[in-house]
C-alpha atoms as a PDB file:
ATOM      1  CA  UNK A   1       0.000   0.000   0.000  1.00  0.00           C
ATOM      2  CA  UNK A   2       1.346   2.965  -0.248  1.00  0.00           C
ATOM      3  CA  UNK A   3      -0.773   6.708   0.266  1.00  0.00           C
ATOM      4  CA  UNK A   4      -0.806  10.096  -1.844  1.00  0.00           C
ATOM      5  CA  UNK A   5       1.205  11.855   0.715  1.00  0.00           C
ATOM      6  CA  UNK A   6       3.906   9.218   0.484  1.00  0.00           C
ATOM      7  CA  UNK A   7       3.682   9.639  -3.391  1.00  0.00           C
ATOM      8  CA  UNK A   8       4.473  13.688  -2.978  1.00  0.00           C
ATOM      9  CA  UNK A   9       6.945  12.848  -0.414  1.00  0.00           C
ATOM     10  CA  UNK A  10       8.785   9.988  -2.699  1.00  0.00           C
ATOM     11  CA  UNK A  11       8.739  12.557  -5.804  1.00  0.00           C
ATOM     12  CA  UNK A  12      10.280  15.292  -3.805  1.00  0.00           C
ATOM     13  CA  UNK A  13      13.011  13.390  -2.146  1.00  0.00           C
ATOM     14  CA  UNK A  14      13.840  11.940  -5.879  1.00  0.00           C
ATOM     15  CA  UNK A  15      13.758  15.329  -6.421  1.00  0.00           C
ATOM     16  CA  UNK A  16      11.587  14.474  -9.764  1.00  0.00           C
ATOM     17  CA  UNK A  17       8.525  15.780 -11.146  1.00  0.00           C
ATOM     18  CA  UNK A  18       5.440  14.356 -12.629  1.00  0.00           C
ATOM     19  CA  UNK A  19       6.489  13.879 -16.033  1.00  0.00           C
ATOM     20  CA  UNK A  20       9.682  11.861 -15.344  1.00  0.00           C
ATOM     21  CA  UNK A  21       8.286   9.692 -12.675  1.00  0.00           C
ATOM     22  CA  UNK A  22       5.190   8.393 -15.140  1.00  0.00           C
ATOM     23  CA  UNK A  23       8.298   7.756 -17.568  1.00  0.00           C
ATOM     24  CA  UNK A  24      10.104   5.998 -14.659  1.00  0.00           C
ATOM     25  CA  UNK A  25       7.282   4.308 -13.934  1.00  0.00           C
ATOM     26  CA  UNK A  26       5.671   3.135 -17.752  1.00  0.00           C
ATOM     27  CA  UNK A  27       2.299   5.114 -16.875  1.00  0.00           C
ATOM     28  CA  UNK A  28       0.433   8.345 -17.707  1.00  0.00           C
ATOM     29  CA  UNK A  29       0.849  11.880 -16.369  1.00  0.00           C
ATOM     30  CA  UNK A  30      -2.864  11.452 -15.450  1.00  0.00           C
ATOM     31  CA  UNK A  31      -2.633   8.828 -13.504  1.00  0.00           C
ATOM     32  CA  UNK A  32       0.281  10.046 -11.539  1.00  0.00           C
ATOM     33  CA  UNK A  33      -1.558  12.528 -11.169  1.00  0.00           C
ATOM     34  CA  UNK A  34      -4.902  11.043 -10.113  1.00  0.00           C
ATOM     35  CA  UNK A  35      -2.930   8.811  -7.575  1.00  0.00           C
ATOM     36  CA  UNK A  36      -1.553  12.183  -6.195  1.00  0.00           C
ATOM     37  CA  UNK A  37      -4.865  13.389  -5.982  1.00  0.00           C
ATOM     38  CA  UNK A  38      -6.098  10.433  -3.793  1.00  0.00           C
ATOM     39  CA  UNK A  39      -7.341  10.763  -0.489  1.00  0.00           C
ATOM     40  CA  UNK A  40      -5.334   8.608   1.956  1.00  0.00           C
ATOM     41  CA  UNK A  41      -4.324   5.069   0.365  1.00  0.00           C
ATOM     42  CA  UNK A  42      -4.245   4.933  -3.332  1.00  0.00           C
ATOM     43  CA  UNK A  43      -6.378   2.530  -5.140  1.00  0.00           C
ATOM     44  CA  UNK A  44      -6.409   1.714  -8.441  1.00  0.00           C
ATOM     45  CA  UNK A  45      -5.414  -0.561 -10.996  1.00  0.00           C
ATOM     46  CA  UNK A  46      -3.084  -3.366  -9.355  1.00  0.00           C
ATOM     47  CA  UNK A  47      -0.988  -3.531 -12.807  1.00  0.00           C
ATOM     48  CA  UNK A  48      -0.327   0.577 -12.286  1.00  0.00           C
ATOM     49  CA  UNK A  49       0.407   0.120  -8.715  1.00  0.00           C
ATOM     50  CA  UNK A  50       2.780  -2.586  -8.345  1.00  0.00           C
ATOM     51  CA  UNK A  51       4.494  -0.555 -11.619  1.00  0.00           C
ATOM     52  CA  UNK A  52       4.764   2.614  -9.339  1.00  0.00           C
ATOM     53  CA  UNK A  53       6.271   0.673  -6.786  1.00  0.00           C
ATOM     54  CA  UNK A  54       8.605  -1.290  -8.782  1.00  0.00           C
ATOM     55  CA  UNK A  55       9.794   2.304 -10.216  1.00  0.00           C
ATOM     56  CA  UNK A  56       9.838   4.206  -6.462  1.00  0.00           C
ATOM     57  CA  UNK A  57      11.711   0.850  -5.134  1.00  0.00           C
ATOM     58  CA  UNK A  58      14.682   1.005  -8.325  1.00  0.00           C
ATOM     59  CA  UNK A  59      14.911   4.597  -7.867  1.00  0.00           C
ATOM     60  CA  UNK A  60      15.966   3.831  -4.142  1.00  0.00           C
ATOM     61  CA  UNK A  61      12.603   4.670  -1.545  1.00  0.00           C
ATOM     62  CA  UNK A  62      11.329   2.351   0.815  1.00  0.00           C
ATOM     63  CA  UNK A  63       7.883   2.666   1.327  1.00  0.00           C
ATOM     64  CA  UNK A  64       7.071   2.059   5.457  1.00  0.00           C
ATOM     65  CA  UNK A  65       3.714   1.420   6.606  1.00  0.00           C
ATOM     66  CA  UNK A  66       2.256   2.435   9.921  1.00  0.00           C
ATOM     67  CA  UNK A  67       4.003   0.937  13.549  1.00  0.00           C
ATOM     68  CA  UNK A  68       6.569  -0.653  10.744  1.00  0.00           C
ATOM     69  CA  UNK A  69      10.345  -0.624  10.945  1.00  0.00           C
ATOM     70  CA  UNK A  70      12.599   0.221   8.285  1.00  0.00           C
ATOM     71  CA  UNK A  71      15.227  -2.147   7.652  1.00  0.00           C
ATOM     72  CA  UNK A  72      16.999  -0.296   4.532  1.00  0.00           C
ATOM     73  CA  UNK A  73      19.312   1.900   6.694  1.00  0.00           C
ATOM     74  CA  UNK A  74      19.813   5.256   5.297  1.00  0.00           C
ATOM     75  CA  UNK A  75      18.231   8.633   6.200  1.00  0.00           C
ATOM     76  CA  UNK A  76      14.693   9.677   6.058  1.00  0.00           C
ATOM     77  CA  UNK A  77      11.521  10.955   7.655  1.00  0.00           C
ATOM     78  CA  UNK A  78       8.572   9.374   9.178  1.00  0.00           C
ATOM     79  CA  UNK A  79       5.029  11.232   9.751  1.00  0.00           C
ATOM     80  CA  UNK A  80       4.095  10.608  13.124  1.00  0.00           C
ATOM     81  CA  UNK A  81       0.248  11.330  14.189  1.00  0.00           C
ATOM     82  CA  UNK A  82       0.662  15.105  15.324  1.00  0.00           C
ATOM     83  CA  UNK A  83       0.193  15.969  19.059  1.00  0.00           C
ATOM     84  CA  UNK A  84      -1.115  19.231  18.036  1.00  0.00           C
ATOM     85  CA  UNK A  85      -1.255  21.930  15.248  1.00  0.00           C
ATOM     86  CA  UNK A  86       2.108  22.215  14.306  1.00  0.00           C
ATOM     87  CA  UNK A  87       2.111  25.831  13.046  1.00  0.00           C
ATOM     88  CA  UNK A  88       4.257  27.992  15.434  1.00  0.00           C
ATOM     89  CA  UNK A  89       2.090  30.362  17.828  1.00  0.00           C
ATOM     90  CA  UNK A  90       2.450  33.845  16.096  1.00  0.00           C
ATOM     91  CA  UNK A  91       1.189  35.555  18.941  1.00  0.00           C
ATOM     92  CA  UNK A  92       4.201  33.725  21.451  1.00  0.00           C
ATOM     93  CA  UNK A  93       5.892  35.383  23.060  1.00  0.00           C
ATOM     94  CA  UNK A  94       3.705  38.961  22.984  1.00  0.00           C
ATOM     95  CA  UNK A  95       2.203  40.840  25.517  1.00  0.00           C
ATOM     96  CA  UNK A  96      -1.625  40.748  25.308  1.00  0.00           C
END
């Protein structure tokens, strides 16, 4: 499985845009750009998927799932479930 945020997040850190990851990948701008368009876990055709995958997993990202560990070494990020908004205060710090 892997969700539209992870998609956007894969693409950046490739540092690649839509156009060369559908060639990376064998499929269409528009359904990159569907998929990025998802909400939450992308469904679709199984054939597209497991092609996006294959193409994300060559070009070096390891997709992790929720509570899962990563065993490729290497940097990267995880998104955690926020604690709170995590915009800075703009009124901290000032007098009221």
């Amino acid at each position: 499985m892997i969700t539209s945020a992870q998609l956007r997040a894969a693409r950046a850190l490739l540092g690649v845009d839509q156009r060369q990851l559908a060639e990376l990948s064998d499929l269409s701008v528009p359904t990159i750009q569907r998929m990025e368009a998802s909400d939450g876990v992308i469904r679709g055709n199984v054939d597209s998927l497991m092609k996006l995958i294959g193409a994300l997993d060559r070009a070096g990202i390891e997709l992790i799932g929720d509570n899962a560990s990563s065993q490729g070494g290497g940097r990267g990020i995880r998104l955690r479930t926020a604690r709170s908004d995590p915009r800075p205060d703009k009124n901290a710090g000032k007098d009221r």
